[in-house]
Every structure is written in structure tokens, then in C-alpha cells.
C-alpha atoms as a PDB file:
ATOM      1  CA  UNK A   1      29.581 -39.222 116.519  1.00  0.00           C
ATOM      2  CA  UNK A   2      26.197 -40.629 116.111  1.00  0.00           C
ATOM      3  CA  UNK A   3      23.649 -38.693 113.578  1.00  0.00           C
ATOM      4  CA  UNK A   4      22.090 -36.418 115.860  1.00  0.00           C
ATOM      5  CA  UNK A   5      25.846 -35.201 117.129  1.00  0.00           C
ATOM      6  CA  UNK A   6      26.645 -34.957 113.257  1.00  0.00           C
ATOM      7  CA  UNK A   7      23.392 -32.454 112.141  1.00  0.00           C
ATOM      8  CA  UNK A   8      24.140 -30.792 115.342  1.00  0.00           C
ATOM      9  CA  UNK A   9      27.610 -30.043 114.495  1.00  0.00           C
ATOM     10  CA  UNK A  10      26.596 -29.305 110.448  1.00  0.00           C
ATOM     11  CA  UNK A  11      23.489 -26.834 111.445  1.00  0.00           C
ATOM     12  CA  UNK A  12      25.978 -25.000 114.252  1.00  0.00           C
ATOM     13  CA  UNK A  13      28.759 -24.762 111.020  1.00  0.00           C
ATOM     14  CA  UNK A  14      26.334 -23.255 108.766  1.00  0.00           C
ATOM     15  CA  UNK A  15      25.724 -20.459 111.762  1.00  0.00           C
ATOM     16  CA  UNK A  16      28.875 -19.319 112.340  1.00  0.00           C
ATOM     17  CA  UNK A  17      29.106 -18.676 108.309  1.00  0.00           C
ATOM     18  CA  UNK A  18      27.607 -15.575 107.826  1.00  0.00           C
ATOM     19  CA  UNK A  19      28.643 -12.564 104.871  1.00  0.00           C
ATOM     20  CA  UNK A  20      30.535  -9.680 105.895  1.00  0.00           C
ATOM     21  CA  UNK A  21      27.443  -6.747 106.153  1.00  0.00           C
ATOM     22  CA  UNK A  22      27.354  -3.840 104.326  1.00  0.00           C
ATOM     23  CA  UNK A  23      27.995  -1.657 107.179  1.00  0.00           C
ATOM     24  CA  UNK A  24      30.878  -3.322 108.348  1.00  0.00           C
ATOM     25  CA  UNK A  25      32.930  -2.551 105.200  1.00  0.00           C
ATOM     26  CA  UNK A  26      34.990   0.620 105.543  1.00  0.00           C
ATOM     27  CA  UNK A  27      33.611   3.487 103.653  1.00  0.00           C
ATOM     28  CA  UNK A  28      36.732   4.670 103.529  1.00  0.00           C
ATOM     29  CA  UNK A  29      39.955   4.959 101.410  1.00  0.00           C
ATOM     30  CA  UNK A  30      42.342   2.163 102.162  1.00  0.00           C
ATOM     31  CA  UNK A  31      45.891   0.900 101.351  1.00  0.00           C
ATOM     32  CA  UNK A  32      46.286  -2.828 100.164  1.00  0.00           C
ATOM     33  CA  UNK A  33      47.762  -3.911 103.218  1.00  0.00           C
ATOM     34  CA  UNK A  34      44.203  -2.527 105.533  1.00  0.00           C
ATOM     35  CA  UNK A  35      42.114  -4.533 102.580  1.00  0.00           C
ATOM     36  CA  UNK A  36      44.202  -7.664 102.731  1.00  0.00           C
ATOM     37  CA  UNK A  37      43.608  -7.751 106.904  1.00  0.00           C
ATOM     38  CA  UNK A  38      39.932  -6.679 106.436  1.00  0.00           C
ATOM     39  CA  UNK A  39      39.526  -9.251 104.454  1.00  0.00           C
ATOM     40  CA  UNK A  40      41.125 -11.745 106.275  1.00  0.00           C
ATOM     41  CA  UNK A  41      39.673 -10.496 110.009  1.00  0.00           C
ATOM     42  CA  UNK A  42      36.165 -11.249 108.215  1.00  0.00           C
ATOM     43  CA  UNK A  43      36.793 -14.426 106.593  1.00  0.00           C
ATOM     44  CA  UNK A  44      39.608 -16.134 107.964  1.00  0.00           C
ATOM     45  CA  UNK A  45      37.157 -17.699 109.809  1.00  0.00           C
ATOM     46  CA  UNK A  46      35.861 -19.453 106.875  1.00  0.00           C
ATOM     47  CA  UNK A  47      39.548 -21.276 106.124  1.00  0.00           C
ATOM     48  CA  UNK A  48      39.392 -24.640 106.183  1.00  0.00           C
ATOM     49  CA  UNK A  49      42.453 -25.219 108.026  1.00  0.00           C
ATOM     50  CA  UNK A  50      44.396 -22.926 110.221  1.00  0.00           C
ATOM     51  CA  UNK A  51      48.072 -23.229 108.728  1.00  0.00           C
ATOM     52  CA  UNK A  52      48.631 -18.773 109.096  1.00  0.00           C
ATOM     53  CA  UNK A  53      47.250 -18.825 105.348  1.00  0.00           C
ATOM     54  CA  UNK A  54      46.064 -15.541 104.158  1.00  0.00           C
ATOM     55  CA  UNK A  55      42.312 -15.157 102.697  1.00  0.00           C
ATOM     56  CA  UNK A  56      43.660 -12.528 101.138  1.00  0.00           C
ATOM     57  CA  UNK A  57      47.092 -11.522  99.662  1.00  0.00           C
ATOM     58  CA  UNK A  58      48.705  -8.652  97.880  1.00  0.00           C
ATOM     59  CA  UNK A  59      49.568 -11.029  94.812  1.00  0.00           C
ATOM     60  CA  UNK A  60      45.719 -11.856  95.014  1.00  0.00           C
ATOM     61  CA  UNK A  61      44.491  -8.395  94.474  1.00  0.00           C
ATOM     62  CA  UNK A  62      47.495  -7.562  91.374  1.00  0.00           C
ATOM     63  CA  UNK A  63      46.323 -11.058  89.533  1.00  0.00           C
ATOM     64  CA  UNK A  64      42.446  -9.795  90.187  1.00  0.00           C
ATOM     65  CA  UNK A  65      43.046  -6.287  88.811  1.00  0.00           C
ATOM     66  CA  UNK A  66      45.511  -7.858  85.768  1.00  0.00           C
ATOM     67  CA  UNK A  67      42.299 -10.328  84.439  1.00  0.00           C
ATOM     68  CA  UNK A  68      40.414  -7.660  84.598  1.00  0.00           C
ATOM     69  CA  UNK A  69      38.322  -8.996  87.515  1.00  0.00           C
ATOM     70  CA  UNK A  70      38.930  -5.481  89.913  1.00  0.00           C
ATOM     71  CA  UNK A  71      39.381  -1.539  89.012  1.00  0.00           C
ATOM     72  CA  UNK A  72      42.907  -0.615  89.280  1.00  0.00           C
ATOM     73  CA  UNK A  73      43.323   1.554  92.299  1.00  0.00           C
ATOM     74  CA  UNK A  74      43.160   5.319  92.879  1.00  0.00           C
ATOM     75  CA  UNK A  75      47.232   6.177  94.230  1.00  0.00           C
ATOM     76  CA  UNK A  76      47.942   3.321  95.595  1.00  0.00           C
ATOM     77  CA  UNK A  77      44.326   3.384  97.111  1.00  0.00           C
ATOM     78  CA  UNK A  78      41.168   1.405  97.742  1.00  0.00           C
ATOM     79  CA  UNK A  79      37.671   2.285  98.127  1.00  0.00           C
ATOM     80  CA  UNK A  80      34.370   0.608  99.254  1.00  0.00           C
ATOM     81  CA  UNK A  81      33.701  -0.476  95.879  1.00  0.00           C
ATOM     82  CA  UNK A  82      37.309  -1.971  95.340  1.00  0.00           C
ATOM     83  CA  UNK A  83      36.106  -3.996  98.548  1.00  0.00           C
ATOM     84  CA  UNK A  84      32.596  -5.683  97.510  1.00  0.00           C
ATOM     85  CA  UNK A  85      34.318  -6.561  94.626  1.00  0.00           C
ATOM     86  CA  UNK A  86      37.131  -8.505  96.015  1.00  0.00           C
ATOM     87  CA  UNK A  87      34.078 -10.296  98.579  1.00  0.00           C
ATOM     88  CA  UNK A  88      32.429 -11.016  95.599  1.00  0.00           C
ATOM     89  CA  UNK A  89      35.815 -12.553  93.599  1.00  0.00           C
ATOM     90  CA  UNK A  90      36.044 -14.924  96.729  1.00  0.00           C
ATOM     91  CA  UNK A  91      32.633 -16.099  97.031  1.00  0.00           C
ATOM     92  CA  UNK A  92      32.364 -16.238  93.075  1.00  0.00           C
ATOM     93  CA  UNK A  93      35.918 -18.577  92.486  1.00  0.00           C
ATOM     94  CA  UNK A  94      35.222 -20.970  94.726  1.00  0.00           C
ATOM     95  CA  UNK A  95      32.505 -22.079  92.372  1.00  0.00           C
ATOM     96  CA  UNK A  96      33.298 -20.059  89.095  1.00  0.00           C
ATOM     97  CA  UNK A  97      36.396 -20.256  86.462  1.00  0.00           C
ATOM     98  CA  UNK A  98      38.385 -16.947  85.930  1.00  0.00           C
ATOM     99  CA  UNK A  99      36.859 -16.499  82.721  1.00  0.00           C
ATOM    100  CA  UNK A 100      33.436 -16.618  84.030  1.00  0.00           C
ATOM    101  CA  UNK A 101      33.838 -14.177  86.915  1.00  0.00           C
ATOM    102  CA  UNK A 102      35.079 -12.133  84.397  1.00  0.00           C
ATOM    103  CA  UNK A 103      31.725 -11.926  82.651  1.00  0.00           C
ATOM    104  CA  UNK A 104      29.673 -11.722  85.939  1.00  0.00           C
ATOM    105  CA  UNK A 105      31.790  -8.747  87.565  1.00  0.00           C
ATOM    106  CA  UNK A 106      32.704  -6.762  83.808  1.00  0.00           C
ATOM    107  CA  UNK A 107      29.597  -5.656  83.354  1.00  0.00           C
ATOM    108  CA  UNK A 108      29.187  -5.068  87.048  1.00  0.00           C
ATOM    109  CA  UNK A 109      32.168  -2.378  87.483  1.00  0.00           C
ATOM    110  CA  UNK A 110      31.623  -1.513  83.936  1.00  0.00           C
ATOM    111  CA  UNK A 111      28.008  -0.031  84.754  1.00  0.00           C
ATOM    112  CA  UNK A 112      28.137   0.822  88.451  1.00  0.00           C
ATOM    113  CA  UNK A 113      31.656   1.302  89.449  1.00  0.00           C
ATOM    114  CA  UNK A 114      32.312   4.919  90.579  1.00  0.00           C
ATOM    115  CA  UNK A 115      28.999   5.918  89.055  1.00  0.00           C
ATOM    116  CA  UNK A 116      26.024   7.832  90.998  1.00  0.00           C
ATOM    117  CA  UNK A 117      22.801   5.645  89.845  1.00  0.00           C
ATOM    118  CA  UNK A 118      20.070   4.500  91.567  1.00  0.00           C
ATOM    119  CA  UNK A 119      21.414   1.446  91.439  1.00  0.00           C
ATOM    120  CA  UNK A 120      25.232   1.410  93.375  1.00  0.00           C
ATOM    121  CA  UNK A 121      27.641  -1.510  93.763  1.00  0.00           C
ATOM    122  CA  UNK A 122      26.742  -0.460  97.675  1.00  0.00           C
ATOM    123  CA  UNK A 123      22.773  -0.771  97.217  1.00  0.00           C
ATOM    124  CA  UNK A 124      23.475  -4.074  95.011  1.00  0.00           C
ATOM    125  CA  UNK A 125      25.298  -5.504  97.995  1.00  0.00           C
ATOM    126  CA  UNK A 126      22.615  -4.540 100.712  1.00  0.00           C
ATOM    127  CA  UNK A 127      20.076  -6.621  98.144  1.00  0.00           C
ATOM    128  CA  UNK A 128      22.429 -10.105  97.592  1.00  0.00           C
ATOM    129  CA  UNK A 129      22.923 -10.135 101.939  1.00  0.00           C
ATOM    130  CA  UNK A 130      19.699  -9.222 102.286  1.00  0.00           C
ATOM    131  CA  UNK A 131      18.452 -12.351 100.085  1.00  0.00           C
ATOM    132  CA  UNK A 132      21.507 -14.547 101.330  1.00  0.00           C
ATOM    133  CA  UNK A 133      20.168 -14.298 104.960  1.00  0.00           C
ATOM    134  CA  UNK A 134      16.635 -15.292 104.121  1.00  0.00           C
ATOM    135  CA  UNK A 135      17.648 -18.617 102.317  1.00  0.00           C
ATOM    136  CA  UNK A 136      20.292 -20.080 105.775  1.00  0.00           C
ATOM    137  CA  UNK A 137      16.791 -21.971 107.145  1.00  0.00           C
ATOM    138  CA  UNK A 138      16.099 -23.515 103.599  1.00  0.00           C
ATOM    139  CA  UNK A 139      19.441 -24.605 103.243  1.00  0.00           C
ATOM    140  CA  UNK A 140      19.307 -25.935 106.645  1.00  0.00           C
ATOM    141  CA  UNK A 141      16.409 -27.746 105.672  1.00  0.00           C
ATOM    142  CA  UNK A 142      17.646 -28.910 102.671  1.00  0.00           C
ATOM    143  CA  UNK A 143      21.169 -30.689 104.694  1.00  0.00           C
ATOM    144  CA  UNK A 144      18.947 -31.947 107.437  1.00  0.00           C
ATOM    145  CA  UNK A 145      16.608 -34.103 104.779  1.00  0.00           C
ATOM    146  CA  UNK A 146      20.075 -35.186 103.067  1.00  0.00           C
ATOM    147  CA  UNK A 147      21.243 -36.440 105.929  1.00  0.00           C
ATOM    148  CA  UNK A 148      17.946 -38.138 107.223  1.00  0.00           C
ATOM    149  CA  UNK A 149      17.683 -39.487 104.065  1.00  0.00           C
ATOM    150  CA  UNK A 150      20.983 -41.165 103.638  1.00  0.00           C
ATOM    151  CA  UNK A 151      20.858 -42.519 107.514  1.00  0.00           C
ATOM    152  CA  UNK A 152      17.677 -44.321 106.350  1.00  0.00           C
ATOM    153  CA  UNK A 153      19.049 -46.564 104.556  1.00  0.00           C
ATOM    154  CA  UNK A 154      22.541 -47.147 106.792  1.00  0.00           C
ATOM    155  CA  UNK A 155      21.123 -46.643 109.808  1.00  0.00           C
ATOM    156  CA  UNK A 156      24.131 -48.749 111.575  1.00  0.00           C
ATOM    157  CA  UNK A 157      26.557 -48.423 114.520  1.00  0.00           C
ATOM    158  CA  UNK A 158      29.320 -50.175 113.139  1.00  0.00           C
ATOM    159  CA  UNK A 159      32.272 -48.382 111.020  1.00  0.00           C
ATOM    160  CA  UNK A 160      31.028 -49.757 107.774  1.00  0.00           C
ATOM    161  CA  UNK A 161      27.905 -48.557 108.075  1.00  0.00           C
ATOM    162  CA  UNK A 162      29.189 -44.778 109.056  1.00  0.00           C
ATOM    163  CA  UNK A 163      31.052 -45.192 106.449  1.00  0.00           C
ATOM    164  CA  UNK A 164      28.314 -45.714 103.729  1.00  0.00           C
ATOM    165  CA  UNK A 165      26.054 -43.427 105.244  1.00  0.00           C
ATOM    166  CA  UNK A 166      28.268 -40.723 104.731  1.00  0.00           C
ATOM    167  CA  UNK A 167      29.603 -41.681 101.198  1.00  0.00           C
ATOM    168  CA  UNK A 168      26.224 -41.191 100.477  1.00  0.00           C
ATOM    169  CA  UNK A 169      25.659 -37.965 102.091  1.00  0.00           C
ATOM    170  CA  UNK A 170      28.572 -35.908 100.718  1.00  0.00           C
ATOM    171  CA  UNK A 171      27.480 -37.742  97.449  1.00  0.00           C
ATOM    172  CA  UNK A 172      24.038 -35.971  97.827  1.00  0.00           C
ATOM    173  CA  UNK A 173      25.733 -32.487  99.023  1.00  0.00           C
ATOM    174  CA  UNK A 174      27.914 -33.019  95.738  1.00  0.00           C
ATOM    175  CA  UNK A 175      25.225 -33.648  93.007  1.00  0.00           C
ATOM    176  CA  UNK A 176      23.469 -30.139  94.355  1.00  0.00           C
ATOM    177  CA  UNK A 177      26.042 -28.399  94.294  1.00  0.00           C
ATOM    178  CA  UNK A 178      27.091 -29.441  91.041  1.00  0.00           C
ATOM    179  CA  UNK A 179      23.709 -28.605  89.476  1.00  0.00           C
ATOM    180  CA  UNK A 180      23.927 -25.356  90.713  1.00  0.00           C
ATOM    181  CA  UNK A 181      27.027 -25.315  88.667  1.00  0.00           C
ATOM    182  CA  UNK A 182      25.920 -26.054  85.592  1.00  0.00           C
ATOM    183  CA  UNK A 183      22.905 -23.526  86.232  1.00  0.00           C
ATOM    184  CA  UNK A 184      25.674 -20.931  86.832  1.00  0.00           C
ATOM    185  CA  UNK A 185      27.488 -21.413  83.787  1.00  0.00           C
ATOM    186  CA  UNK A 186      24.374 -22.239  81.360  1.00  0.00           C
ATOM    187  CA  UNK A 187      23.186 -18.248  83.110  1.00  0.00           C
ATOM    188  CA  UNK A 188      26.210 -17.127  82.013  1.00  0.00           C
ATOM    189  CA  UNK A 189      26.982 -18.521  78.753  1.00  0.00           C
ATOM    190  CA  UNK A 190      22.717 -17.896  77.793  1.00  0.00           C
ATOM    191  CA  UNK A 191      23.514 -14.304  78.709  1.00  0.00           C
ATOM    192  CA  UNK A 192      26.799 -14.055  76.575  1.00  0.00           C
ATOM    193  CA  UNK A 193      24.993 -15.958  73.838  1.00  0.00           C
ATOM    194  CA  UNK A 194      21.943 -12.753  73.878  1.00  0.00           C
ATOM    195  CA  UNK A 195      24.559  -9.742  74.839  1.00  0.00           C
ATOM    196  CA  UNK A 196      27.604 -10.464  73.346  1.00  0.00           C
ATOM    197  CA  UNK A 197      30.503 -11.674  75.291  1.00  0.00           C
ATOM    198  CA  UNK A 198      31.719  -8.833  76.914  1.00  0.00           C
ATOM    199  CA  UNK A 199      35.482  -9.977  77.339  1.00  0.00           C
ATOM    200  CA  UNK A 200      35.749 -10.805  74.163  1.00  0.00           C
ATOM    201  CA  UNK A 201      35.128  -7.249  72.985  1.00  0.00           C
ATOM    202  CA  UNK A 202      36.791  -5.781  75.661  1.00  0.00           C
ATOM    203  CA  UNK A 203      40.737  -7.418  74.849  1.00  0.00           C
ATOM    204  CA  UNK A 204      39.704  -6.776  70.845  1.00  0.00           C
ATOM    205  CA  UNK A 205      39.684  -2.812  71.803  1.00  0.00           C
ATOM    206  CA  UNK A 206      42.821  -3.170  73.644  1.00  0.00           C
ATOM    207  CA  UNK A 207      44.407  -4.428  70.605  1.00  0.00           C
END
């Protein structure tokens, strides 16, 4: 695959990636077995490898609402709201720790879960897809001068050079998103540091 063939195939990835819309999510009541193929009929596609894993599983969901991480159900029952919070537990732990989503989405279902504001978990999710869509040709950008950059300087047809040229690209990829990180986490432990940490305070009234 020479480097055009490679961006090619990278940009057309990044296309076929795109968040579930608002609309799309059932605004109705659902049992955990319609949420678990929801899910997965959404973002299955998104699975690295196609081995009949499950995006999604009932274990999943009992784990999510035992940390605290998703509102127990209503009978046996799920709404909207139980939904955009299980899309955001999957985007959210693929970069997050357990104990960090947990400070991101307690407040979150503390405040707008099941409450009529201005503000709803709905409206909040319209907002973050809204914002999501607007930054694909940035990050598009962004790859493309990675790659350009790292084929500068191994610029070769033989294996060796392919080789070092991408080394150095996934190294590039890599560092970003490891900033990002470490932005994430310093957001989240500045906001603790100001608010309190909300976890914390939330297991010592359980006691």
C-alpha cells in the first residue's frame, strides 16, 4: 500500500465512524435485551475485529449500574436517558478509568437525570454530536499532516522504510492522544480539587 492508498484508506475509516444521533435513540421504554442490540446494531460497527463479540452485554450494564456509573432501572426497564448514558460509558472508557467516569457522569445523572430543566441529558446530547460533527475535517487534517510528515522523512519503497515510516506515524497518533489524556484527567481532578470529589461523598453517605 503506498501512502496515498494508506490516507485514502485512514480518511474513508474516519467516515464510516460516525455517533449514534439523537433521533435515532428510542424514546421509548426498553428491556435490557432491546438496549444491549441497540447498542450493538449502532456500534458493532466500530469493533475492531469481528469474532460475534458483543458491544454491549447484560453483565456490562449490572457492573455500570453497581459503580455507580448508570441509574438503576425502572421494573426491569430502560429509558432514553438510561441509553445516552451507556453511549457515553463506551465512548468515555475507552480513554477514561472507572473512577473517573464516575466523576464525569455522577454529577451528570445526579443533576439532569429524570429531571425537567432547560438543560436535559437529551438537549446535552444534541450539543456534544452537534460539536463532534464539526471537528471530523480538523481531525482529518490533523492525520493527513501526521502522515505527510512522517513519509517525509522515510519516503522509501522498500519494507524497512514502510516500516519506519509508520513506527513513526502511530508514534505521532500516540503522543496526541495521550496529551489529550492527561488534559482529561488534569479537567477532572482540577474540578474535584474546586467541587469536592463527588464519589467520595457519595459512598461516605452510604455508610
Amino acid at each position: 500500500m503506498n501512502n496515498d492508498e494508506m490516507i485514502k484508506k485512514l480518511i474513508d475509516d474516519l467516515d464510516r465512524i460516525s455517533a449514534i444521533k439523537p433521533d435515532d435513540v428510542p424514546n421509548i421504554e426498553l428491556y435490557m435485551e432491546q438496549v444491549t442490540g441497540f447498542i450493538d446494531s449502532r456500534l458493532g460497527g466500530n469493533v475492531r475485529y469481528s469474532n460475534g463479540e458483543r458491544v454491549l452485554t447484560k453483565t456490562m450494564i449490572n457492573n455500570y449500574a453497581k459503580n455507580d456509573l448508570l441509574p438503576p432501572p425502572v421494573k426491569k426497564k430502560y429509558s432514553k436517558e438510561h441509553v445516552l448514558i451507556l453511549i457515553y460509558i463506551y465512548y468515555f472508557k475507552q480513554v477514561m478509568s472507572i473512577s473517573d467516569i464516575q466523576s464525569v457522569l455522577g454529577p451528570l445523572t445526579d443533576r439532569y437525570f429524570g429531571r425537567h430543566r432547560d438543560v436535559t441529558l437529551e438537549s446535552l446530547y444534541r450539543d456534544v454530536v452537534s460539536l463532534e460533527g464539526s471537528g471530523i475535517q480538523d481531525l482529518k487534517d490533523d492525520v493527513i499532516n501526521k502522515y505527510e510528515a512522517a513519509a517525509k522523512l522515510y519516503d522509501g519503497d522498500d519494507e524497512e522504510e514502510e516500516f519506519l515510516r509508520t513506527f513513526i506515524f502511530i508514534c505521532e497518533l500516540s503522543y496526541d492522544i495521550y496529551i489529550k489524556k492527561r488534559m482529561i484527567e488534569s479537567i477532572i481532578d482540577d474540578y474535584n480539587a474546586k467541587h469536592g470529589d463527588r464519589l467520595t461523598d457519595k459512598k461516605k453517605k452510604k455508610k
